[in-house]
C-alpha atoms as a PDB file:
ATOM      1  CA  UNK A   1    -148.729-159.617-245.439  1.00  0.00           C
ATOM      2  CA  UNK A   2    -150.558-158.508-248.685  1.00  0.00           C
ATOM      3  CA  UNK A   3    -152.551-155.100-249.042  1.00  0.00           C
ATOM      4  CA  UNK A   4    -155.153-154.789-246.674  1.00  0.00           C
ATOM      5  CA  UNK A   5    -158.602-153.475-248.006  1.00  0.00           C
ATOM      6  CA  UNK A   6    -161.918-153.157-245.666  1.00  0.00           C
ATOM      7  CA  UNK A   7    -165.114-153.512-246.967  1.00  0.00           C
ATOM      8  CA  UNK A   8    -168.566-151.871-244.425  1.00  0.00           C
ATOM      9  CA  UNK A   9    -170.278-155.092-243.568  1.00  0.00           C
ATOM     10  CA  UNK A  10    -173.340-153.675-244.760  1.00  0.00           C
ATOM     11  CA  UNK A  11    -172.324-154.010-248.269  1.00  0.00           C
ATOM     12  CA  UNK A  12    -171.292-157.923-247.285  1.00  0.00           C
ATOM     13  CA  UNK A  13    -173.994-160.021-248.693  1.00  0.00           C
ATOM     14  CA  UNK A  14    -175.900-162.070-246.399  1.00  0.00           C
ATOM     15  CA  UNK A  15    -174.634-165.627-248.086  1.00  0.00           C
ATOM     16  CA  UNK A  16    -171.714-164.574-247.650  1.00  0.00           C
ATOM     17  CA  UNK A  17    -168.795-167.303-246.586  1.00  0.00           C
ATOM     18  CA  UNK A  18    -167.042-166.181-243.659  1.00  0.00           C
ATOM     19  CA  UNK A  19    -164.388-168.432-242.280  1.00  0.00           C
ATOM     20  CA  UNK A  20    -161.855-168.581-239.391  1.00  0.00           C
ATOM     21  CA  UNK A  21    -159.307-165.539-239.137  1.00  0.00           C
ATOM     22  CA  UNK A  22    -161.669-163.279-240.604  1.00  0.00           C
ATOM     23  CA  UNK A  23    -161.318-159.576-239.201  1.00  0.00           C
ATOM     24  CA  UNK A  24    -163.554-156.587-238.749  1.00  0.00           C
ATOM     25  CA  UNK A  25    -163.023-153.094-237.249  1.00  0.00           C
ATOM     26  CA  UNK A  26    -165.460-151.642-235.099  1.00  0.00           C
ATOM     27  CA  UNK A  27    -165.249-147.490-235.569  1.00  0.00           C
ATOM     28  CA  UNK A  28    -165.781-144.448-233.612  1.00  0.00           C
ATOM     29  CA  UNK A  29    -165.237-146.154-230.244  1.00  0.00           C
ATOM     30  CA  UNK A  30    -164.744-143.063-228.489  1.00  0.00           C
ATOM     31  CA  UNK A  31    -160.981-144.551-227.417  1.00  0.00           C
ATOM     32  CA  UNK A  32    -159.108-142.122-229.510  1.00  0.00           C
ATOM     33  CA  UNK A  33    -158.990-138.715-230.545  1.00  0.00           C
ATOM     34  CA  UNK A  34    -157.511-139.702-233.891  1.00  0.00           C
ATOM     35  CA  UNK A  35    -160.497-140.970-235.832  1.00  0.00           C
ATOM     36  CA  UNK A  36    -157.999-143.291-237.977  1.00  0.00           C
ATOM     37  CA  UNK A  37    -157.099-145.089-234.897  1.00  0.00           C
ATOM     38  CA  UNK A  38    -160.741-145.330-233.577  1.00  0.00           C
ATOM     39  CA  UNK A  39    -161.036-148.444-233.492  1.00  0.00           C
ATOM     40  CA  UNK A  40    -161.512-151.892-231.670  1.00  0.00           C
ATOM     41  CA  UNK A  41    -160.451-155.144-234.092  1.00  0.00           C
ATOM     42  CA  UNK A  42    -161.389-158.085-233.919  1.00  0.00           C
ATOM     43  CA  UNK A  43    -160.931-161.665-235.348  1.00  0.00           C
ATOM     44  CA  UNK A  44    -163.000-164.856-235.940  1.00  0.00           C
ATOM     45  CA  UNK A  45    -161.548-167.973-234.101  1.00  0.00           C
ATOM     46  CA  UNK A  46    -162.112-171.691-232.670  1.00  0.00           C
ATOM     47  CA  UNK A  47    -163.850-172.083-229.264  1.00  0.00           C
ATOM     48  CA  UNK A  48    -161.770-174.699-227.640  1.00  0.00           C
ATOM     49  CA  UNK A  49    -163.514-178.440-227.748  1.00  0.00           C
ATOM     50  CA  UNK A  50    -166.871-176.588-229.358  1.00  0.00           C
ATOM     51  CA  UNK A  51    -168.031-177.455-233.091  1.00  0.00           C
ATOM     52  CA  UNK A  52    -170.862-176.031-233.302  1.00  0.00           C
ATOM     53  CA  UNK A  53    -169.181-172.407-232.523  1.00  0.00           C
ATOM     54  CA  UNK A  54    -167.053-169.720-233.904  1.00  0.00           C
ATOM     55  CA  UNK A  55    -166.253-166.153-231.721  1.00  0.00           C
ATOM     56  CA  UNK A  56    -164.574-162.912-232.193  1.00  0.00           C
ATOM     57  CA  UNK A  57    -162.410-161.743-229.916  1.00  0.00           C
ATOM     58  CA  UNK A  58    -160.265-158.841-229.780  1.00  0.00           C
ATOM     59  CA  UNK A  59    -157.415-159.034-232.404  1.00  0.00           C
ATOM     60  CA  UNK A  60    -155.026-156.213-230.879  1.00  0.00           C
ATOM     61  CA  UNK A  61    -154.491-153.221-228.002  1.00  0.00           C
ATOM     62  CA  UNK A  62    -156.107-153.222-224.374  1.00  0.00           C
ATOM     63  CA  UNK A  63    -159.220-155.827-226.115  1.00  0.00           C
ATOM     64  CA  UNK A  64    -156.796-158.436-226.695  1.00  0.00           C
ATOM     65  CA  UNK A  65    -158.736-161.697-226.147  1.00  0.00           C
ATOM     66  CA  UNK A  66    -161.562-159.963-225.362  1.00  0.00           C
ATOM     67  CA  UNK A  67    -165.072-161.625-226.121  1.00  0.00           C
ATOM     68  CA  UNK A  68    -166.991-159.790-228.577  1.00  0.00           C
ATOM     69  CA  UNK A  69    -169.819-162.636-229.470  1.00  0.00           C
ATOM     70  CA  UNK A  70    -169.901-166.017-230.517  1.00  0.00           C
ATOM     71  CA  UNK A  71    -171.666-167.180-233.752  1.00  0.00           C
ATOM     72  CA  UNK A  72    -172.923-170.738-234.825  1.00  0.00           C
ATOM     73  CA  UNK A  73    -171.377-172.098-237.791  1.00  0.00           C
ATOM     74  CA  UNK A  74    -172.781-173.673-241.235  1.00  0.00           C
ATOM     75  CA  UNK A  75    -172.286-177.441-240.345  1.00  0.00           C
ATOM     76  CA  UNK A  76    -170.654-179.092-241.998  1.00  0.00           C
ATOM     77  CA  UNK A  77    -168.379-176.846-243.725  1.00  0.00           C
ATOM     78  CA  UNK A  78    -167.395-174.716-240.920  1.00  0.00           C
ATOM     79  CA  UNK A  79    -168.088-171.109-242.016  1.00  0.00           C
ATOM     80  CA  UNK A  80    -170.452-168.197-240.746  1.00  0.00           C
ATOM     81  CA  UNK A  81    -172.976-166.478-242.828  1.00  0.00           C
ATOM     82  CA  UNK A  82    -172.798-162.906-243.418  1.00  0.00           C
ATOM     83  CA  UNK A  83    -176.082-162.723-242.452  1.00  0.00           C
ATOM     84  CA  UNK A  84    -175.413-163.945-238.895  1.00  0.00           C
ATOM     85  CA  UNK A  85    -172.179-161.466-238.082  1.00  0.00           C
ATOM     86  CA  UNK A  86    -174.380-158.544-239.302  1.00  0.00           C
ATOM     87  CA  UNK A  87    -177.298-159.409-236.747  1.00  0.00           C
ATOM     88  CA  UNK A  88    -174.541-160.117-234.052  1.00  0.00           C
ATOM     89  CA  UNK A  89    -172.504-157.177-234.296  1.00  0.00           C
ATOM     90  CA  UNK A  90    -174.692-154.697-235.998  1.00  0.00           C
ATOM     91  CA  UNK A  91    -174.085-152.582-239.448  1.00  0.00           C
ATOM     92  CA  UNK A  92    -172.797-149.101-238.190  1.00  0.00           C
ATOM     93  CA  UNK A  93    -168.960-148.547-238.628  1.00  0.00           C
ATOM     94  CA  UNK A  94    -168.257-151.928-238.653  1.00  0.00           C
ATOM     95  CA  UNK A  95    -165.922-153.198-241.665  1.00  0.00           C
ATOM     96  CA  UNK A  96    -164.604-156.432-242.641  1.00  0.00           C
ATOM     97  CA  UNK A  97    -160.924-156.567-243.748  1.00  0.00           C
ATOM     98  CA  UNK A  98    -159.716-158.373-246.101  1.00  0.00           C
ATOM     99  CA  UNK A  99    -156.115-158.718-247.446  1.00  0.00           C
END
């Protein structure tokens, strides 16, 4: 894997292109003591037989597979709008990593 970089979604700008297998980090989930390891992640994928659809669900840890939200997708291109994961999912310590 290449170097892994996160960027606070609130600096993501709201045309922003997001496609399948994007991740963000949620922060300060009150799981850990270790504020470096704070976190829930999470990862953009297909909803099975749905178009229209894209939805994060935990990426890693005890929220494997766990349903976040679902956004809709740009049709016909297939991508979600920054402006749609930062209503969904809110600004505060939530990151987007990129590699």
């Amino acid at each position: 894997m290449g170097i892994e970089r996160s960027i606070p979604l609130a600096n993501i700008k709201h045309s922003k292109k997001l496609w399948r297998g994007t991740r963000i980090r949620l922060y300060n989930i009150g799981a850990y003591e270790n504020k470096e390891d704070d976190f829930y992640e999470y990862i953009l994928t297909e909803i099975y037989d749905n178009r229209e659809y894209y939805q994060f669900v935990g990426y890693s840890g005890h929220k494997a597979g766990a349903l976040l939200c679902v956004l809709k997708k740009e049709i016909p291109e297939h991508y979600v709008l920054g402006k749609t994961l930062k209503e969904m999912v809110g600004l505060e310590d939530t990151f987007i990593l990129f590699e």
